[in-house]
Protein backbone atom coordinates (compact mmCIF):
# COMPACT_ATOMS: atom_id res chain seq x y z
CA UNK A 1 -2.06 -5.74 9.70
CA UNK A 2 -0.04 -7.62 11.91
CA UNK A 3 -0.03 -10.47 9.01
CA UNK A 4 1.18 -7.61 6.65
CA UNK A 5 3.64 -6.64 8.60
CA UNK A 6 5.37 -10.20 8.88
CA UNK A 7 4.89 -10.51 4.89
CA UNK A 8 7.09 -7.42 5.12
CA UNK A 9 10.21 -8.61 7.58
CA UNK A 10 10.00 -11.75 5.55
CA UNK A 11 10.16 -10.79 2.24
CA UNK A 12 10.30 -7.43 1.75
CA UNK A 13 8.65 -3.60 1.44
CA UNK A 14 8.74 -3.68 -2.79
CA UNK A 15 7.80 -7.08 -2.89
CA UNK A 16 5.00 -6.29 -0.33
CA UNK A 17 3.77 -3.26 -2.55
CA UNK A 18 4.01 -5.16 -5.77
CA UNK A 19 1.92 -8.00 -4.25
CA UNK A 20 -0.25 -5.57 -2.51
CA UNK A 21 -0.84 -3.52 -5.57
CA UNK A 22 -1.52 -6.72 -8.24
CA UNK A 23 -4.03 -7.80 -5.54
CA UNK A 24 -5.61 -4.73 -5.25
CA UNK A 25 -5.40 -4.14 -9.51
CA UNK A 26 -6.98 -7.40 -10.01
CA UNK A 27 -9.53 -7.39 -7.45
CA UNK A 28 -11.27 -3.76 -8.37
CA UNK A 29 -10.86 -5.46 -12.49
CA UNK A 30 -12.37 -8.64 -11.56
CA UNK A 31 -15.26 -6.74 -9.07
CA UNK A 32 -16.08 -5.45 -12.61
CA UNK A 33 -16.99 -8.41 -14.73
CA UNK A 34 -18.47 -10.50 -12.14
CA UNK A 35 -22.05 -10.93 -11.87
CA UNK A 36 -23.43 -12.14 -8.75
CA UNK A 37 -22.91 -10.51 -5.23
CA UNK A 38 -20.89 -13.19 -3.70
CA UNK A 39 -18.30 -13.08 -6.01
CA UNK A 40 -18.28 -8.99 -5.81
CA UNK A 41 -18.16 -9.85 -2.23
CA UNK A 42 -15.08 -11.28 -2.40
CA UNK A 43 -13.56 -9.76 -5.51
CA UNK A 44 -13.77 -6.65 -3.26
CA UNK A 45 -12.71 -8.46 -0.16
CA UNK A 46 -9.54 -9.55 -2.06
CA UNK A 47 -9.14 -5.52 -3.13
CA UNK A 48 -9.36 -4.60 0.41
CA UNK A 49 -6.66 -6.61 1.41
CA UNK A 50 -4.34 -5.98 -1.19
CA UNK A 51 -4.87 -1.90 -0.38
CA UNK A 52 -3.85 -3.00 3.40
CA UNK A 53 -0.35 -3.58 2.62
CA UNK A 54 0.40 -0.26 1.14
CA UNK A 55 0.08 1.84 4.58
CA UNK A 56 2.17 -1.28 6.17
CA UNK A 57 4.91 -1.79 3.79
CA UNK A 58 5.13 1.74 2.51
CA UNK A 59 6.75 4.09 5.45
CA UNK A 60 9.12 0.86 5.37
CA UNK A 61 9.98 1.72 1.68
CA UNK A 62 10.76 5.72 2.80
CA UNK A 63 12.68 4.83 5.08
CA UNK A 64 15.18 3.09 2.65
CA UNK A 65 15.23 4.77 -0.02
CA UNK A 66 16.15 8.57 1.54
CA UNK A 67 19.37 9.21 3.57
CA UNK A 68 19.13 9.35 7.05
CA UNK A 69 19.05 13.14 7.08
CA UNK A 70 16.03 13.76 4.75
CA UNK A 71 13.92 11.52 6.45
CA UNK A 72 12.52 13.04 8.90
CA UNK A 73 11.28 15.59 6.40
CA UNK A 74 10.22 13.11 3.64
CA UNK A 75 8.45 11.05 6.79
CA UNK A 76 6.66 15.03 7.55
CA UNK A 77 5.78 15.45 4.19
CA UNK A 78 3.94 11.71 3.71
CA UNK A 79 1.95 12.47 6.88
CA UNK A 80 0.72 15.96 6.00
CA UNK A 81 -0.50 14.72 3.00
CA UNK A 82 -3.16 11.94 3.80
CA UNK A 83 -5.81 14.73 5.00
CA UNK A 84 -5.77 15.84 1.77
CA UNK A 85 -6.97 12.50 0.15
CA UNK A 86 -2.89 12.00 -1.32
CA UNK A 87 -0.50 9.01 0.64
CA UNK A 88 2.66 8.58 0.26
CA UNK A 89 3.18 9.49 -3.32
CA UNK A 90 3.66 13.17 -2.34
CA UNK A 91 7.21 12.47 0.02
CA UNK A 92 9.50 12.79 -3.77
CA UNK A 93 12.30 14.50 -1.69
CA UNK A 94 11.66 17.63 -3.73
């Protein structure tokens, strides 16, 4: 996480998530046409790590795209959420 989190100061939260997303995308599709269990191994290794940048680089992506006085309830909303199986998809600011 820690290496996430750099990838994030350095280059950004959207360009983490789009990175982190198209790794995760293409691992899970490629886990399903491969045909030995090393390579689901590590089709599934690389779909792992592309799902660990969403819970780095998202709360970073909240944060800038709600006004300082809706964050705290956006932030409330995200939370409250993840017990019920949803993420951060829920916090819309509605």
């Amino acid at each position: 996480m820690i290496a996430v989190a750099i990838a994030v100061d350095r280059f950004g939260s959207r360009a983490a998530m789009l990175a982190g997303t198209f790794l995760a995308t293409g691992g899970l599709l490629a886990a399903a046409l491969v045909g030995s269990k090393v390579a689901l191994f590590t089709t599934r290794l690389v779909s792992g790590l592309g799902s660990a940048v969403v819970p780095v680089a998202g709360p970073g992506a909240l944060f800038r795209a709600y006004p300082a006085s809706h964050r705290g309830l956006n932030r409330g909303r995200a939370g409250c959420d993840r017990g019920a199986g949803g993420g951060d998809l829920a916090a819309d600011g509605s």
